[in-house]
Protein backbone atom coordinates (compact mmCIF):
# COMPACT_ATOMS: atom_id res chain seq x y z
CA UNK A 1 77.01 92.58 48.47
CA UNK A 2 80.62 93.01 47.08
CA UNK A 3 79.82 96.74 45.46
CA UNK A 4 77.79 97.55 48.55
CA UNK A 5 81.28 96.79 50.82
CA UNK A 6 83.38 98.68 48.18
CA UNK A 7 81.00 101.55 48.08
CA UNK A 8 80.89 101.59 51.74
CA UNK A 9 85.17 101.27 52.01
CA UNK A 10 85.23 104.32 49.50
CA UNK A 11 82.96 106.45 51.37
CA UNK A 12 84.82 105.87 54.66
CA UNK A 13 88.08 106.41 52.29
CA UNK A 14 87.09 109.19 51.24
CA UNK A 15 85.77 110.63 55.16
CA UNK A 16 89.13 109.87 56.37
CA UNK A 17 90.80 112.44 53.64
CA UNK A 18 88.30 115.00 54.14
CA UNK A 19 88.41 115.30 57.17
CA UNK A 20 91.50 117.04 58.02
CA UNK A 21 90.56 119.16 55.26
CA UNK A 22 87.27 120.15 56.14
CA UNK A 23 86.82 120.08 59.50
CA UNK A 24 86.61 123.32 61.89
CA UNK A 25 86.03 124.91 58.23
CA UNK A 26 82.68 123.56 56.67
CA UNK A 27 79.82 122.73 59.29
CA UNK A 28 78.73 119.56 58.17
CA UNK A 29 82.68 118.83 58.61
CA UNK A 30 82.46 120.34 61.71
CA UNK A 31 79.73 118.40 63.59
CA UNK A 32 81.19 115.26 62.69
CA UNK A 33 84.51 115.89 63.95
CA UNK A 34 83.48 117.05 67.53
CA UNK A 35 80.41 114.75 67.49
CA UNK A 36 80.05 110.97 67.71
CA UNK A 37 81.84 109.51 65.06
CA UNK A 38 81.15 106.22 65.64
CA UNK A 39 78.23 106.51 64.07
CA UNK A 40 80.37 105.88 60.55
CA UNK A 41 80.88 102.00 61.51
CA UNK A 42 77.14 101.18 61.54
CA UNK A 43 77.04 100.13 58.14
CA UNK A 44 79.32 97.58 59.28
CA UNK A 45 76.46 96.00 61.34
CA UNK A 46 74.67 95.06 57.83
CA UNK A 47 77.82 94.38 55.69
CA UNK A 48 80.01 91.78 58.17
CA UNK A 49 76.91 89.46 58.46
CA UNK A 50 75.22 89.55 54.79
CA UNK A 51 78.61 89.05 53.33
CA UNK A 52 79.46 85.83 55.97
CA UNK A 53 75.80 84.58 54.37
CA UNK A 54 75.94 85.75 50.51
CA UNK A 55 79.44 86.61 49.55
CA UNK A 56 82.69 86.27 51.49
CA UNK A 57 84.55 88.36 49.03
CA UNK A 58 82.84 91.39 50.80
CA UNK A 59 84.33 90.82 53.82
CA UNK A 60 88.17 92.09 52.36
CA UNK A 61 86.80 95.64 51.35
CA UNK A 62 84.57 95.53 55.00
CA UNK A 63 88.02 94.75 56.65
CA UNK A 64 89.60 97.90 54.87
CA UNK A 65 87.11 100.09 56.00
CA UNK A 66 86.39 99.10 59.24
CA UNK A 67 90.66 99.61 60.13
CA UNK A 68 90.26 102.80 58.62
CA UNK A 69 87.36 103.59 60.78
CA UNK A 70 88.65 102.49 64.27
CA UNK A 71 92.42 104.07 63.25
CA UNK A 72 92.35 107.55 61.59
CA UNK A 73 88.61 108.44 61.73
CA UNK A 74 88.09 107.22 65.56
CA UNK A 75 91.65 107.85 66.35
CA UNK A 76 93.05 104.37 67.74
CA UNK A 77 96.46 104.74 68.47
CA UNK A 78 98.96 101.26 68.37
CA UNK A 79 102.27 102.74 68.96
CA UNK A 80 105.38 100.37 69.21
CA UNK A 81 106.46 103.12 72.17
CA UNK A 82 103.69 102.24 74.01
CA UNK A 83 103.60 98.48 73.86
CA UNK A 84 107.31 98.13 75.30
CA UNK A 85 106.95 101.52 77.62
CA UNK A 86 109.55 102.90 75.55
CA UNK A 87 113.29 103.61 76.69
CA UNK A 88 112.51 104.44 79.77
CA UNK A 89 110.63 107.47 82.20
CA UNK A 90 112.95 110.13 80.14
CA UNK A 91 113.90 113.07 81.59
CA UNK A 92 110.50 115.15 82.28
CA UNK A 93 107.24 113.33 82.96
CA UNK A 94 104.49 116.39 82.45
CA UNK A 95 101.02 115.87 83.27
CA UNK A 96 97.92 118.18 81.87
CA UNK A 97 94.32 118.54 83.62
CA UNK A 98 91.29 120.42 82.80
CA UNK A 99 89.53 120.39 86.14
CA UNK A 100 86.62 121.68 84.72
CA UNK A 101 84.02 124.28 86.51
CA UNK A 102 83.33 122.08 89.39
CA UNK A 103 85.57 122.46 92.08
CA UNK A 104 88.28 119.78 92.54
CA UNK A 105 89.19 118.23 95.53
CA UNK A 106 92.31 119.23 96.41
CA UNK A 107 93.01 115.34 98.33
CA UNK A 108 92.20 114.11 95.11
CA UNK A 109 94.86 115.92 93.16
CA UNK A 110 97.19 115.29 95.85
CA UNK A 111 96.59 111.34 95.15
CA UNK A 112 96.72 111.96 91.58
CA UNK A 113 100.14 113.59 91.50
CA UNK A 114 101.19 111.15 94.70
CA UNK A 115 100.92 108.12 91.78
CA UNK A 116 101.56 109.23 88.46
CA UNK A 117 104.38 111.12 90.17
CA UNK A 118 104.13 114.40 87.38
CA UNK A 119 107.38 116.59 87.54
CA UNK A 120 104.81 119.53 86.04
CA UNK A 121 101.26 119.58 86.34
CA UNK A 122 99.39 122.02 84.20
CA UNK A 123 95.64 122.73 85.26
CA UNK A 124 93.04 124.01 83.39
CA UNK A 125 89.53 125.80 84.60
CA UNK A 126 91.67 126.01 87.72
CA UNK A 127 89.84 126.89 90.86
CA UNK A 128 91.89 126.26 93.25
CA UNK A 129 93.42 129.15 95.40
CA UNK A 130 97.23 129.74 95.13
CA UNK A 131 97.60 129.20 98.82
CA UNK A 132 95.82 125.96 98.75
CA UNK A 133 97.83 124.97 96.05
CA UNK A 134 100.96 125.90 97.92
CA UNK A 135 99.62 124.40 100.64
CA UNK A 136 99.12 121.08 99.65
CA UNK A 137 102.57 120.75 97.85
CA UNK A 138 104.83 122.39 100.09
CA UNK A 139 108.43 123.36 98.14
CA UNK A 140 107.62 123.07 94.91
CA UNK A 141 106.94 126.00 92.34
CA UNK A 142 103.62 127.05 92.03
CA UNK A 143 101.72 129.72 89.77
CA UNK A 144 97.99 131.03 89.59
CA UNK A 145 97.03 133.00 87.10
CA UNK A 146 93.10 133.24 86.17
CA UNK A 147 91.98 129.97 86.05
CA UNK A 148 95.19 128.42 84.84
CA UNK A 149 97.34 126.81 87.28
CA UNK A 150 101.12 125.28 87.31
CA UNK A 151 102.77 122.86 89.87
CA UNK A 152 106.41 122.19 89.09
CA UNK A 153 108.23 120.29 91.23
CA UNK A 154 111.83 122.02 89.46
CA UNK A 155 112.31 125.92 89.87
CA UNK A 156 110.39 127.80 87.68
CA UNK A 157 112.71 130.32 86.88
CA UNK A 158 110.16 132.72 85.06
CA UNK A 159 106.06 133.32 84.50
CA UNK A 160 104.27 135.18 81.63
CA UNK A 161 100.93 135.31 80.91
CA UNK A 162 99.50 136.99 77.57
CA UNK A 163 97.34 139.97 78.10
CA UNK A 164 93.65 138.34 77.14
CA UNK A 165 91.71 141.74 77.02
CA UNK A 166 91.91 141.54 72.92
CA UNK A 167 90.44 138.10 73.10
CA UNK A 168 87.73 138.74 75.75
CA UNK A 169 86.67 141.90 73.94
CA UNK A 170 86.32 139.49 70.55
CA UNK A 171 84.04 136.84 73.07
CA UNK A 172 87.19 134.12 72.90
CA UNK A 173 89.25 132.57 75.65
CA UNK A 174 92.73 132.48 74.98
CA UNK A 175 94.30 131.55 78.03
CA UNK A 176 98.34 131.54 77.25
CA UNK A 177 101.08 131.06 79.99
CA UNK A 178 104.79 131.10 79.13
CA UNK A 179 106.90 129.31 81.97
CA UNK A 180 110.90 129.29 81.67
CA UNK A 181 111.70 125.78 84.12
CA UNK A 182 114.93 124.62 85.17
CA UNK A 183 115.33 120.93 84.07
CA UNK A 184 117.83 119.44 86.78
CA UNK A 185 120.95 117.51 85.16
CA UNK A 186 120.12 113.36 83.87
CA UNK A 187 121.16 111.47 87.03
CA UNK A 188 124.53 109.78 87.39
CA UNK A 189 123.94 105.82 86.11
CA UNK A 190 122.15 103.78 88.29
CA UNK A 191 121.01 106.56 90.72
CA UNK A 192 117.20 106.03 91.03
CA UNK A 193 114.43 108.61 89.24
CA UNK A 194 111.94 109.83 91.43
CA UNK A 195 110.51 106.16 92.27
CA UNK A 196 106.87 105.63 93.04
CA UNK A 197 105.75 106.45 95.75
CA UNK A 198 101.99 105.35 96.79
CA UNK A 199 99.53 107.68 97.59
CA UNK A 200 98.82 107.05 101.09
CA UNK A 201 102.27 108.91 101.46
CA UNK A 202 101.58 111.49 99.49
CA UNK A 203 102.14 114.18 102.09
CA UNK A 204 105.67 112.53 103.06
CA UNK A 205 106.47 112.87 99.22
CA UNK A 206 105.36 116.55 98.78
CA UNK A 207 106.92 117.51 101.94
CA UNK A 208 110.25 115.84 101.09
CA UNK A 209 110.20 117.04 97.36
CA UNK A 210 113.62 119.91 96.56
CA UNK A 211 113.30 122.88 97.15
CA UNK A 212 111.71 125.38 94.69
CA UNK A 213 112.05 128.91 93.24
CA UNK A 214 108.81 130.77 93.28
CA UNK A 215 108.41 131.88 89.65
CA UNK A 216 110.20 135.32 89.09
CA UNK A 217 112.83 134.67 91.65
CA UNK A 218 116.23 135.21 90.25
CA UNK A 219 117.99 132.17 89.29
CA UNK A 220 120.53 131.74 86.51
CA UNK A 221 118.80 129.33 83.64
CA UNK A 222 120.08 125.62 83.88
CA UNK A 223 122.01 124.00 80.97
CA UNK A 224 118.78 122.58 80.54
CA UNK A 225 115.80 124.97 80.71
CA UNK A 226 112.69 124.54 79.02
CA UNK A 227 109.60 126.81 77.76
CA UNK A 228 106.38 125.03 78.82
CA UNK A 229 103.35 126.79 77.09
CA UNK A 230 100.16 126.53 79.26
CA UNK A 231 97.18 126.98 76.69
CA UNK A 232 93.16 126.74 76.69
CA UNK A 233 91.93 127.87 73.67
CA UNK A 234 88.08 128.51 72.59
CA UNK A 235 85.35 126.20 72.52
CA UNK A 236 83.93 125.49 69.33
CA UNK A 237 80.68 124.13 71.95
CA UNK A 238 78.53 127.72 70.54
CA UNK A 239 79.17 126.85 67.37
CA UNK A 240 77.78 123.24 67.38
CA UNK A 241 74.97 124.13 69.50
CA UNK A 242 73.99 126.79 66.69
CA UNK A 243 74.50 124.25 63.96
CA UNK A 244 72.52 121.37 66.11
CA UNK A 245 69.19 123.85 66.82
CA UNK A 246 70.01 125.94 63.08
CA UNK A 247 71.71 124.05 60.69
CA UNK A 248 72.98 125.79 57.17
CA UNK A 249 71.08 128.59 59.13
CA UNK A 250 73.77 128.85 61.74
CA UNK A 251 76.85 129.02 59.14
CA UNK A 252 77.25 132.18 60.23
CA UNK A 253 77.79 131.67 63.16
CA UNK A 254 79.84 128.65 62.51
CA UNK A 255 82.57 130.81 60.35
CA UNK A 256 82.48 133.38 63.19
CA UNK A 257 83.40 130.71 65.81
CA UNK A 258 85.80 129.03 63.76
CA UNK A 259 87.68 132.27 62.83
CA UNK A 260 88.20 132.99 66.50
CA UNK A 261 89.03 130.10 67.60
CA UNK A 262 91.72 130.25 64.06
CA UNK A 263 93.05 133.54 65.84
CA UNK A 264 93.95 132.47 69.56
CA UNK A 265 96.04 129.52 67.80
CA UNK A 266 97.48 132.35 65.69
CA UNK A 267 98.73 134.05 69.20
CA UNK A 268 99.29 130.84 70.75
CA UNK A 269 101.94 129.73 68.21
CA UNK A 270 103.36 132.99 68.26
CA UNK A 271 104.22 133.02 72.05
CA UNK A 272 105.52 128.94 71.23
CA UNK A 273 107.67 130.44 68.58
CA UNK A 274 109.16 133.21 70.65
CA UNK A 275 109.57 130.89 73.43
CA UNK A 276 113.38 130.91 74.45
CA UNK A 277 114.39 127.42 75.16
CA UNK A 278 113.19 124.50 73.40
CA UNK A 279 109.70 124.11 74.13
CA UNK A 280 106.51 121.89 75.32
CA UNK A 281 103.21 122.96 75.12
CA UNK A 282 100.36 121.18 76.98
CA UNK A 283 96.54 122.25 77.48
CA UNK A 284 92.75 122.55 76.38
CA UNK A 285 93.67 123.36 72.78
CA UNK A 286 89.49 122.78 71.88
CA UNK A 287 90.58 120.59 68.96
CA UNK A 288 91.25 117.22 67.95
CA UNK A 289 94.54 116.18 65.55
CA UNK A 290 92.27 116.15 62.30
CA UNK A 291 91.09 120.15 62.60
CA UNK A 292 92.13 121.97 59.69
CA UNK A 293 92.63 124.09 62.62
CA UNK A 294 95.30 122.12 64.40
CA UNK A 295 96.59 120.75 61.37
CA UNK A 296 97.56 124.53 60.25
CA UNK A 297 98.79 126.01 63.72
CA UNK A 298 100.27 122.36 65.69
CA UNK A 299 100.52 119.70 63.74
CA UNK A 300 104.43 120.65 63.43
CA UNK A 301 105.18 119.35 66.68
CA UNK A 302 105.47 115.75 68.16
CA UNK A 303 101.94 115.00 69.53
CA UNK A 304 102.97 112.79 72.57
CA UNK A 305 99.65 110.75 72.43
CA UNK A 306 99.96 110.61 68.62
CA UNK A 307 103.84 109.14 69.17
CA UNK A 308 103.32 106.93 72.32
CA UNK A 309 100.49 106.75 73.34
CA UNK A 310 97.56 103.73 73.14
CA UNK A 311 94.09 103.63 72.64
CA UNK A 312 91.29 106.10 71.52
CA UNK A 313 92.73 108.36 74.34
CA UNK A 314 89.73 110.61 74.29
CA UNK A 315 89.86 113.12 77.11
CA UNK A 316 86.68 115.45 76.80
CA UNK A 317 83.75 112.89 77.56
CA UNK A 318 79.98 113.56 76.81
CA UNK A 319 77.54 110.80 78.29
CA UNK A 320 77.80 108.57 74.92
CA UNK A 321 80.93 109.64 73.40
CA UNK A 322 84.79 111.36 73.83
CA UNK A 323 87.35 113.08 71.76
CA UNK A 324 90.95 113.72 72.20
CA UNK A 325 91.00 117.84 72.71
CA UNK A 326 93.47 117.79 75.34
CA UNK A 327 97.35 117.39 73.97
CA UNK A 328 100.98 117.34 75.05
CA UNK A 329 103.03 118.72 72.15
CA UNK A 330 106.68 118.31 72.16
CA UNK A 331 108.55 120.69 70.56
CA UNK A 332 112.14 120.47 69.07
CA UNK A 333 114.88 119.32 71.65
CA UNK A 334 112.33 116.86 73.14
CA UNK A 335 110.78 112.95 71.64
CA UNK A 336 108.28 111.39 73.68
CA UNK A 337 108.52 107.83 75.16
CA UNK A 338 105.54 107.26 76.14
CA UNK A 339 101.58 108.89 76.73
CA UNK A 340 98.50 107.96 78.55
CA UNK A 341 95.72 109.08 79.80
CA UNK A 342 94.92 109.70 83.37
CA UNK A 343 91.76 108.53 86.10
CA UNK A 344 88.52 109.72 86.27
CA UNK A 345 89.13 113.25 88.86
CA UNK A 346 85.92 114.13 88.85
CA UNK A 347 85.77 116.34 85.83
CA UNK A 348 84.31 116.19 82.21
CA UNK A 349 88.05 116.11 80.98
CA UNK A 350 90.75 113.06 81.87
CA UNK A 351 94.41 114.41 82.59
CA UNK A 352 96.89 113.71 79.84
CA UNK A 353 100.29 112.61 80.99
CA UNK A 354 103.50 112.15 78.89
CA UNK A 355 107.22 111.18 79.71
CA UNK A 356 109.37 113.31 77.31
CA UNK A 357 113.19 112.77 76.88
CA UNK A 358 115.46 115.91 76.61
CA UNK A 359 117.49 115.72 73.40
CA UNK A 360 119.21 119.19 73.22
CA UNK A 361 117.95 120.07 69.66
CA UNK A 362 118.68 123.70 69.62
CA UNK A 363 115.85 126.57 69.71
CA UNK A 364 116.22 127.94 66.17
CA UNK A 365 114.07 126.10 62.79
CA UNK A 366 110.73 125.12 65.59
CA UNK A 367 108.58 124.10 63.37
């Protein structure tokens, strides 16, 4: 029973290390990182019982393997941050929703932003007229643009949105907005930060929220502007459904997926990296932390979940499983106090939410 526990830890040793490697680069990689990985612990089922009954020793290499399985493989996050709420709200609190291609109640967003009290919310799969959206959250900034939407309660000084014709013609997605948003100046001590406010008043807090540029108005950039990056990347979803019906047949068509989905974080990071003020990016990036995809274009930058955040915080759900595809990277001049995810909105995704702190790091050496 001991070398069956020892076997098992090194196999699940040696999963864990491939897997950043591999994955979103060899298929067999590939469905296991976007597809149920729980399926790893059931070994455990045997092991834990036939070593309480034969040989107890087995249980120390079982331990191992089942912490590595629930932590990197599964993605359990215990951060210190998030057990003592960190240092405080910080200075932007930005929230990030893939509404998916139902429609979404536009009372139910209003609730949503009327308790988690976002200072930016980023939409995804946004359906949801511009007037509506201006509607329901009277003076604050708001941008539509294609299915990807932006309420910012601060002025949003400046809007760009990458051409996607290159992308479409190649069959990919590559949704990527560039905002330029005036972050007001840190309160004077003791002066209270946007306190909650429940969501039966939700209309009184809207209505009574400052007044906002519309993006493109002229307005001098605050001492403390900001780039937030707006992205929803390709779905590798063709790809597995190839590999599920095709196998090794479907590698093809694997490589081609993968290689798109390579290039719009390519052109991503290149409108992050020519951002002009220190920058967060939030979205559908279509990838979880261990993608050799992710790991090559993002992994640079503070993953606010990754920091501060707790739990498996999965935000794509299928009816038996999720996976964390949906981030909230901070760039330099930010650190993240805390991340979690947000209620069921009726969609297949869960929002994202993450209170950053502003620390002034300067634009040049972004990772």
């Amino acid at each position: 029973m001991l070398a069956a526990a020892v076997l098992y830890l090194l196999v699940v040793a040696a999963v864990w290390l491939a897997l950043p490697i591999l994955g979103d680069r060899f298929w067999p990689a590939t469905l296991f990182l976007f597809g149920p990985r729980q399926v790893i612990a059931l070994p455990l089922l045997v092991i834990v019982p036939a070593a309480l009954l034969l040989q107890r020793r087995a249980l120390i290499p079982a331990a191992l393997a089942a912490a590595i399985v629930v932590g990197p493989i599964l993605g359990y996050r215990l951060s210190l941050r998030a057990l003592t709420g960190g240092s405080g709200r910080g200075d932007l609190r930005v929230a990030s929703f893939n509404t998916g291609s139902r429609a979404m109640s536009i009372e139910r967003l209003k609730a949503f932003v009327a308790e988690s009290r976002p200072d930016v919310l980023a939409l995804q799969e946004c359906s949801i007229p511009e007037p509506e959206l201006t509607a329901a959250f009277p003076g604050w900034s708001v941008h539509v643009d294609r299915g990807m939407c932006l309420v910012s309660r601060y002025p949003v000084l400046k809007a760009e949105s990458r051409d996607r014709n290159d992308v479409w013609r190649a069959g990919g997605h590559g949704a990527i907005l560039r905002y330029a948003i005036a972050l007001p100046d840190r309160p004077t001590p003791g002066a209270p930060h946007h306190a909650p406010v429940p969501a039966a008043d939700a209309a009184t807090a809207a209505a009574g929220a400052p007044d906002a540029a519309r993006p493109g108005a002229p307005a001098a950039p605050a001492a403390r502007t900001f780039s937030l990056v707006n992205l929803h990347l390709e779905t590798p979803r063709e790809a597995i459904e190839a590999l599920i019906h095709g196998l090794w047949k479907q590698a093809a068509e694997h490589d081609r997926v993968i290689a798109l989905r390579a290039w719009e974080s390519e052109l991503a990071r290149r409108w992050v990296d020519e951002a002009p003020y220190p920058a967060v990016i939030v979205g559908d990036l279509n990838m979880p932390v261990d993608s050799a995809i992710y790991r090559r274009f993002w992994s640079g930058f503070e993953n606010a979940f990754s920091r501060a955040g707790l739990g498996f915080g999965a935000t794509k759900r299928t009816r038996w499983f999720g996976v964390r595809i949906d981030h909230v990277l901070a760039g330099p001049g930010w650190t993240t106090e805390r991340a979690w995810i947000g209620p069921d909105l009726g969609s297949d995704h869960l929002p994202i939410l993450a209170d950053l702190r502003w620390t002034g790091a300067p634009r040049q050496g972004s990772p």
